[in-house]
C-alpha atoms as a PDB file:
ATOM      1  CA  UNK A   1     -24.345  31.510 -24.802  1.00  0.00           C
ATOM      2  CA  UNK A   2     -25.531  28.767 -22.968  1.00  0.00           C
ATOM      3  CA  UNK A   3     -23.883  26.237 -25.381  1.00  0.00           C
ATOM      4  CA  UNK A   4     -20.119  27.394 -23.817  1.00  0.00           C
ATOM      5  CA  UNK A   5     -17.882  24.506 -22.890  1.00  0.00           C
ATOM      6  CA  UNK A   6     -16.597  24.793 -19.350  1.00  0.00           C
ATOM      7  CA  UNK A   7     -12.744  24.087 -19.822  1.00  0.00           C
ATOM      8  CA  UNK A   8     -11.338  20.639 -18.020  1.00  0.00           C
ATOM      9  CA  UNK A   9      -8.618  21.392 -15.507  1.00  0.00           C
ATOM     10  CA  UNK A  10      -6.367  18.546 -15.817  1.00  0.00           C
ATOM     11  CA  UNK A  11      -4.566  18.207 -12.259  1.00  0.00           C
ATOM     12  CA  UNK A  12      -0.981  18.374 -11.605  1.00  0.00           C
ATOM     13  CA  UNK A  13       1.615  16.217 -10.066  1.00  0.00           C
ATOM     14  CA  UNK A  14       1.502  17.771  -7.305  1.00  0.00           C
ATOM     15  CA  UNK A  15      -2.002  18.174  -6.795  1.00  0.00           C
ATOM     16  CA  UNK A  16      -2.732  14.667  -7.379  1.00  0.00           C
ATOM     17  CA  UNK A  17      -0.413  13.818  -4.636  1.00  0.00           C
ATOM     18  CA  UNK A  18      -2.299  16.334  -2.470  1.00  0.00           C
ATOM     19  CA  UNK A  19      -5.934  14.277  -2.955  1.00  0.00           C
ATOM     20  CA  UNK A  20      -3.624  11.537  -1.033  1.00  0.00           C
ATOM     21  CA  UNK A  21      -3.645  13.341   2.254  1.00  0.00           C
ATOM     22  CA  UNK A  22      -7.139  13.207   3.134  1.00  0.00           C
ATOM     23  CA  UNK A  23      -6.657   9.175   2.822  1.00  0.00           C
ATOM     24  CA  UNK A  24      -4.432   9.337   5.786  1.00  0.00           C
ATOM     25  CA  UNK A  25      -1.692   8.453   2.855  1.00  0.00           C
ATOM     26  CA  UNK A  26       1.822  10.607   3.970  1.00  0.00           C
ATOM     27  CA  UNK A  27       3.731  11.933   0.963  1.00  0.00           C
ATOM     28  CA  UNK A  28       7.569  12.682   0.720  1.00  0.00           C
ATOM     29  CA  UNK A  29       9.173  13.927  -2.189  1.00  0.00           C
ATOM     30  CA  UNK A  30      12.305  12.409  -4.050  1.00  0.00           C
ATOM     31  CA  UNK A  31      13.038  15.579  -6.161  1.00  0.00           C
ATOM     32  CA  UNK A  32      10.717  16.669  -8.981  1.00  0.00           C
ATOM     33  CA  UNK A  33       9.083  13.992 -10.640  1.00  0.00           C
ATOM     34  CA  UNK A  34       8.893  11.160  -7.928  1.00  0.00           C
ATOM     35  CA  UNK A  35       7.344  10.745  -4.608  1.00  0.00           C
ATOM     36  CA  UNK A  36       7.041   7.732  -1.921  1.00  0.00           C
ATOM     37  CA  UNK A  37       3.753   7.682  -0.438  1.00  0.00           C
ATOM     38  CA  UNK A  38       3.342   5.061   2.651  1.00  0.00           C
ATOM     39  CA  UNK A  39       0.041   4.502   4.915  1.00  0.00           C
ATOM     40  CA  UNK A  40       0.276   1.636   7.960  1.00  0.00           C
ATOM     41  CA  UNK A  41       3.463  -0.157   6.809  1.00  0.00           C
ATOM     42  CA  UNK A  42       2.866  -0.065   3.035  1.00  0.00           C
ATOM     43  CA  UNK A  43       4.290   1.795   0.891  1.00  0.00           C
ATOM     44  CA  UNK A  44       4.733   2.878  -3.090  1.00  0.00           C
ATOM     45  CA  UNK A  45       6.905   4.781  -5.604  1.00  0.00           C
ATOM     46  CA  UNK A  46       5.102   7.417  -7.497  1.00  0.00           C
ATOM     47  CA  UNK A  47       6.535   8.414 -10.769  1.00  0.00           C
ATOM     48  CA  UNK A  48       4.994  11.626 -12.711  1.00  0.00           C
ATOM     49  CA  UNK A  49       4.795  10.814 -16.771  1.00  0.00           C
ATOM     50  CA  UNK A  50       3.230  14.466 -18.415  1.00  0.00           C
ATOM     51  CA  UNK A  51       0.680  16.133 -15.711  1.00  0.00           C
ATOM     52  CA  UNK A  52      -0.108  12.361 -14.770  1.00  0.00           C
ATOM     53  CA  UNK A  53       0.813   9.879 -11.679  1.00  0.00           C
ATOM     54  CA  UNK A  54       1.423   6.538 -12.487  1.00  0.00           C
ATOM     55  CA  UNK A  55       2.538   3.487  -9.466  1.00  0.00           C
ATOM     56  CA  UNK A  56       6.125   2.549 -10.092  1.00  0.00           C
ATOM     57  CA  UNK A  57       6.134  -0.235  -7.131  1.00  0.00           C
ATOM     58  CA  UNK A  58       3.793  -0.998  -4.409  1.00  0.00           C
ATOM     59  CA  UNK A  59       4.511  -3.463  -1.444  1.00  0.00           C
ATOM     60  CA  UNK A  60       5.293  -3.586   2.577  1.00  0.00           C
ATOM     61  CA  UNK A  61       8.041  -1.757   3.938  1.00  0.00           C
ATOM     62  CA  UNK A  62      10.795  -4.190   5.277  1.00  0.00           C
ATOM     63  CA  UNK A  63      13.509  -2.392   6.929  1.00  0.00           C
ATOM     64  CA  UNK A  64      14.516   0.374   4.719  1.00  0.00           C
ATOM     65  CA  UNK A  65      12.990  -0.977   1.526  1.00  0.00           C
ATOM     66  CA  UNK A  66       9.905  -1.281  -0.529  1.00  0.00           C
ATOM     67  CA  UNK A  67       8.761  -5.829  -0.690  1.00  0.00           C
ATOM     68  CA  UNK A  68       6.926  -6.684  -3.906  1.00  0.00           C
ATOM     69  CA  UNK A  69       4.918  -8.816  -3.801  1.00  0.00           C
ATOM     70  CA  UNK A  70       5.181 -12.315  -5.917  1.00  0.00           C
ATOM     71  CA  UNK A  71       3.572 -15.260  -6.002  1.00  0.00           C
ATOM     72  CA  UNK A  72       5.912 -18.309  -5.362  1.00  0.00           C
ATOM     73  CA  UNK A  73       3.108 -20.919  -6.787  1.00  0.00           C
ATOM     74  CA  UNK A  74       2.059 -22.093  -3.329  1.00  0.00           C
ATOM     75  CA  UNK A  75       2.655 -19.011  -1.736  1.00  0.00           C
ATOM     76  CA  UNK A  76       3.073 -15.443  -1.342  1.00  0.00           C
ATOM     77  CA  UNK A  77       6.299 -13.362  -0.879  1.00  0.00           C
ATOM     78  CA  UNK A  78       7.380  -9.883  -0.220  1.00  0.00           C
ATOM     79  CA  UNK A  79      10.868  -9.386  -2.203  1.00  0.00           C
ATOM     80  CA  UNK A  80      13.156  -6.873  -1.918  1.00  0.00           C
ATOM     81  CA  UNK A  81      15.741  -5.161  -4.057  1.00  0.00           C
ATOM     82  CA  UNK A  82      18.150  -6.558  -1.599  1.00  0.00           C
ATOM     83  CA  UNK A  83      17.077 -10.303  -2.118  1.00  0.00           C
ATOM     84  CA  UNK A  84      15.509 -10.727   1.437  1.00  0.00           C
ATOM     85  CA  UNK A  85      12.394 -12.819   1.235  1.00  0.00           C
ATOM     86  CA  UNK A  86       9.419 -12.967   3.591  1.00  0.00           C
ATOM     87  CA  UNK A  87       6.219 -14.702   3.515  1.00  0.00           C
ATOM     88  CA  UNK A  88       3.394 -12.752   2.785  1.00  0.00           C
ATOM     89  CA  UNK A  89       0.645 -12.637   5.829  1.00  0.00           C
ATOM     90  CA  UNK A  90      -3.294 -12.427   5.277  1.00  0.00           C
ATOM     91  CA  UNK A  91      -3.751  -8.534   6.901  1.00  0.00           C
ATOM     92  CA  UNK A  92      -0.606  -7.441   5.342  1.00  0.00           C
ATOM     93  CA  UNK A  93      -2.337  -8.825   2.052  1.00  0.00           C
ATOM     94  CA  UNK A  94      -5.684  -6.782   2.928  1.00  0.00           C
ATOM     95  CA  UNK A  95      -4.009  -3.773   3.880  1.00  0.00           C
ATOM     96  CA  UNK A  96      -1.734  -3.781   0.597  1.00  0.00           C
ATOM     97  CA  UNK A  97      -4.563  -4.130  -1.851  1.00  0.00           C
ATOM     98  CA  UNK A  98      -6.901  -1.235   0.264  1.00  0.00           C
ATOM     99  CA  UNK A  99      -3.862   1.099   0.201  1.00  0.00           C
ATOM    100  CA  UNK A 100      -3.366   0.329  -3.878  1.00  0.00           C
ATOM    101  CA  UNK A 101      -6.717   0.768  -4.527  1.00  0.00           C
ATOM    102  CA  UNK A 102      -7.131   4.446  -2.117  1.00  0.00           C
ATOM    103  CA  UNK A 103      -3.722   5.303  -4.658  1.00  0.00           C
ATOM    104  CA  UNK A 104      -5.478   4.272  -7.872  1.00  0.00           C
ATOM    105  CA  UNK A 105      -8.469   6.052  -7.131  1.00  0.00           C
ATOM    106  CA  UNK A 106      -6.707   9.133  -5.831  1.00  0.00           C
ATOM    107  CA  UNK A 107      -4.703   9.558  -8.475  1.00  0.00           C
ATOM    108  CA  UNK A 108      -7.355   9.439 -10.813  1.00  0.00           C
ATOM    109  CA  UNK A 109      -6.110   5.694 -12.770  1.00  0.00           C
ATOM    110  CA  UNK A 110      -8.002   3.591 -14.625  1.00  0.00           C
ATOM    111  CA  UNK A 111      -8.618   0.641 -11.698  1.00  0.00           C
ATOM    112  CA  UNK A 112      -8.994  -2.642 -13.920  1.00  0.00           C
ATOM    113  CA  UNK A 113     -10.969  -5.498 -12.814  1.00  0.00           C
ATOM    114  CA  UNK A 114      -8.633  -8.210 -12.154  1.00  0.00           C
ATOM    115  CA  UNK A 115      -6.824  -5.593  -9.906  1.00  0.00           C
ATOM    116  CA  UNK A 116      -9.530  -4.805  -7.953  1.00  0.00           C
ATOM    117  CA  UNK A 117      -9.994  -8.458  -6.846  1.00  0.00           C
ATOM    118  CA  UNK A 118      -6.240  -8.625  -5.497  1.00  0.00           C
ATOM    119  CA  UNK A 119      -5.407 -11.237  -8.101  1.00  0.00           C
ATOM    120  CA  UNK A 120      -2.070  -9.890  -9.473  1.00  0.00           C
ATOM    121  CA  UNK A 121       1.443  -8.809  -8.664  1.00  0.00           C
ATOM    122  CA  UNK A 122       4.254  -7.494 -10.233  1.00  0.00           C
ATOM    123  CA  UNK A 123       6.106 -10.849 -10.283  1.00  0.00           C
ATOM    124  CA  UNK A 124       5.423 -14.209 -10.851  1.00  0.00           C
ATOM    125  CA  UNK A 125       7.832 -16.598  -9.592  1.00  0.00           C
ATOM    126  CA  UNK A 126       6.675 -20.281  -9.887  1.00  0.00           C
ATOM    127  CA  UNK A 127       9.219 -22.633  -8.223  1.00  0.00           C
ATOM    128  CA  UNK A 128       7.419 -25.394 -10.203  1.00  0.00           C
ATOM    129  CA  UNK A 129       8.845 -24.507 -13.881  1.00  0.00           C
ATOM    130  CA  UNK A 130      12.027 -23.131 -12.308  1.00  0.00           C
ATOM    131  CA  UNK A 131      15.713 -24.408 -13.789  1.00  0.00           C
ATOM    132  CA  UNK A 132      13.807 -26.587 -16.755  1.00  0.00           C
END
């Protein structure tokens, strides 16, 4: 019987968000199928789709809410829900795309290429094309 198949144990929501602690990554839950995880002033939304985690939004916290980032064409941003804007700094940069990549690899997602070099955002607002 040495040809038997060991069955794959396919983690749960939960237990994904529990290979997040050892990361130094603090979890609180927002009912059954989301979560906010947040490590030295960043922060995400965590969504559960099947027995899977997937990253809703990522950014800085800024008072009370979660900045995306977006790239203004010459710049950086951090936006919020609310509308407030704030330039994006270099460590807050470095400390974004280390805490994305800890969640990517935690949670067991595919990590791309392009999002391992820190090259993309969630928005792309170029002031340049803007109102033509």
């Amino acid at each position: 019987m040495f040809f038997r198949r060991e069955t794959v144990r396919v983690p749960s929501f939960d237990d994904r968000l529990e290979n997040l602690k050892p990361l130094g990554i603090g979890i609180a839950k927002k009912g059954a199928s989301r979560a906010a995880a947040m490590r030295k002033g960043c922060a995400a939304i965590l969504v559960q789709e099947g027995d899977n985690a997937q990253i809703e939004r990522s950014g800085v916290v800024i008072g009370q809410e979660i900045g995306e980032l977006t790239h203004g064409g010459y710049q950086m941003f951090f936006i919020t829900p609310s509308g407030h804007r704030e330039p994006a700094l270099a460590e807050q940069l470095k400390e974004l795309h280390a805490f994305v990549e800890d969640l990517t690899e935690a949670l067991g997602l595919t990590s791309l290429y392009n999002t391992s070099l820190g090259t993309t955002n969630q928005k792309h607002l170029y002031d340049r094309v803007k109102g033509r």
